[in-house]
Protein backbone atom coordinates (compact mmCIF):
# COMPACT_ATOMS: atom_id res chain seq x y z
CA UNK A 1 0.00 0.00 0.00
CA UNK A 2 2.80 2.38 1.03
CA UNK A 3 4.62 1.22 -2.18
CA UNK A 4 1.54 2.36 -4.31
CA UNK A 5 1.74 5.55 -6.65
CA UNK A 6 0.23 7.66 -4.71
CA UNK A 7 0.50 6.08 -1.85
CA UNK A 8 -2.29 4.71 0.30
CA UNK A 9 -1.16 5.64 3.94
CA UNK A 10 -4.96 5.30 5.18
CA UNK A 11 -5.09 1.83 3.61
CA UNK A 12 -2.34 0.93 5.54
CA UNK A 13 -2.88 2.62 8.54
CA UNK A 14 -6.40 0.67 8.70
CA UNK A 15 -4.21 -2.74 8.56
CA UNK A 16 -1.62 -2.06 10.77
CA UNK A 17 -4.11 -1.21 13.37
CA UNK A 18 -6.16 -4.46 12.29
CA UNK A 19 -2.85 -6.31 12.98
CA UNK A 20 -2.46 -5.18 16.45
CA UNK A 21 -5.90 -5.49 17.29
CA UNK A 22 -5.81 -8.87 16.07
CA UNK A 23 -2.34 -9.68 17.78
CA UNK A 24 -3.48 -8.95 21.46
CA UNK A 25 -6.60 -10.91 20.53
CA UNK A 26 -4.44 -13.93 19.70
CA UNK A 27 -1.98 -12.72 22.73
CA UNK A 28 -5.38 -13.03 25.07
CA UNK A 29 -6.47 -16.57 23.69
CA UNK A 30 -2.46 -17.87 24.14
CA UNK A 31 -2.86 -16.56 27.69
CA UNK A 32 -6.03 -18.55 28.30
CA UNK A 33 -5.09 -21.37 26.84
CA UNK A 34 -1.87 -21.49 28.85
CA UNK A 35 -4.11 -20.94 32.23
CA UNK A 36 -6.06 -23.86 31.59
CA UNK A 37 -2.61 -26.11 30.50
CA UNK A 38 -1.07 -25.04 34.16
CA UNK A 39 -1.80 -26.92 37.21
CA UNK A 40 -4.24 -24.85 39.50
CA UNK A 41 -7.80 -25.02 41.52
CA UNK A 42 -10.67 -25.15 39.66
CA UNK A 43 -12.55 -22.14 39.56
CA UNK A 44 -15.84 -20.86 38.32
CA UNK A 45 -16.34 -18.00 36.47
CA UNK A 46 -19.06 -15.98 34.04
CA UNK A 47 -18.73 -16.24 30.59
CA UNK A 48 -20.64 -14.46 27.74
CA UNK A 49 -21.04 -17.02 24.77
CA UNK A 50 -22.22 -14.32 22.41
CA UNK A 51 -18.41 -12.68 23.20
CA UNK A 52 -16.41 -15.72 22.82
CA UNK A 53 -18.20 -16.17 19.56
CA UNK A 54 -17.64 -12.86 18.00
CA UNK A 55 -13.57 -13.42 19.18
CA UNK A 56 -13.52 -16.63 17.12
CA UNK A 57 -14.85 -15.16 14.73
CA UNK A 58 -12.54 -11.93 14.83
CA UNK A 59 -9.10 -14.32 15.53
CA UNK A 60 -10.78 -16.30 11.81
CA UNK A 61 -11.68 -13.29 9.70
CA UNK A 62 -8.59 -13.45 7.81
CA UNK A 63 -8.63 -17.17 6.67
CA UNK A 64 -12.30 -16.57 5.81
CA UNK A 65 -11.46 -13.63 3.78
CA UNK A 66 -9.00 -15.31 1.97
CA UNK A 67 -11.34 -18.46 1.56
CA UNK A 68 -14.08 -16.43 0.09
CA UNK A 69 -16.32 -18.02 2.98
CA UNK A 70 -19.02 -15.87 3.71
CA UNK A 71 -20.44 -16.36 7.34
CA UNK A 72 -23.47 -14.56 8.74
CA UNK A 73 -24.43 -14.81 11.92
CA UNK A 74 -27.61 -14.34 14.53
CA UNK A 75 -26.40 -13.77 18.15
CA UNK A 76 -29.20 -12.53 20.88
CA UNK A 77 -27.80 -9.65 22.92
CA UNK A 78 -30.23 -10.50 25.78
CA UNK A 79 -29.17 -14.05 26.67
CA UNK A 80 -27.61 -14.95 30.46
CA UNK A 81 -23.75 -15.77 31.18
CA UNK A 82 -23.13 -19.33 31.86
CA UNK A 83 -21.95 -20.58 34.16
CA UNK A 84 -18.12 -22.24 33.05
CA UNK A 85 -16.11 -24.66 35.48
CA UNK A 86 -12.13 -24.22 34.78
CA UNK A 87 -10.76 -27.11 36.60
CA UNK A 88 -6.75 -27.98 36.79
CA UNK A 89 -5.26 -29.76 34.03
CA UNK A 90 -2.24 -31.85 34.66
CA UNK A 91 0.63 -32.32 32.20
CA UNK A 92 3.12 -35.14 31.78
CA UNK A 93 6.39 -34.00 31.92
């Protein structure tokens, strides 16, 4: 985009922002996913389904786009948390 004549600093000011936005996304599942893997109580906590959806969806967006899939959704604002039991996982060494 920068390399464009003229060049299209909006364009890629739009997808370096995308980038980091999508980077601390991925940053925030790693982070998760290493919480589970470690050893630790179980806990329960609130989760919004309609949220975890829409960051699957965000963390995916680029191999849809580039897969021409087209994916519509129909989430309810109004629905409950659930109720989510994180227990600890062990790992063999």
């Amino acid at each position: 985009m920068l390399a464009a004549d003229p060049p299209n600093v909006d364009g890629a000011r739009e997808t370096a922002r995308r980038t980091i936005r999508d980077g601390n996304r991925a940053s925030d599942v790693i982070t998760r996913l290493r919480a589970l893997c470690s050893k630790k109580e179980t806990t329960i906590e609130s989760l919004d389904l309609d949220e975890a959806i829409r960051e699957v969806i965000a963390l995916s967006l680029s191999e849809l786009q580039r897969n021409r899939v087209i994916l519509r959704t129909e989430l309810a604002d109004d629905l409950p948390l659930i109720t989510a039991i994180e227990s600890s996982f062990s790992r063999s060494s």
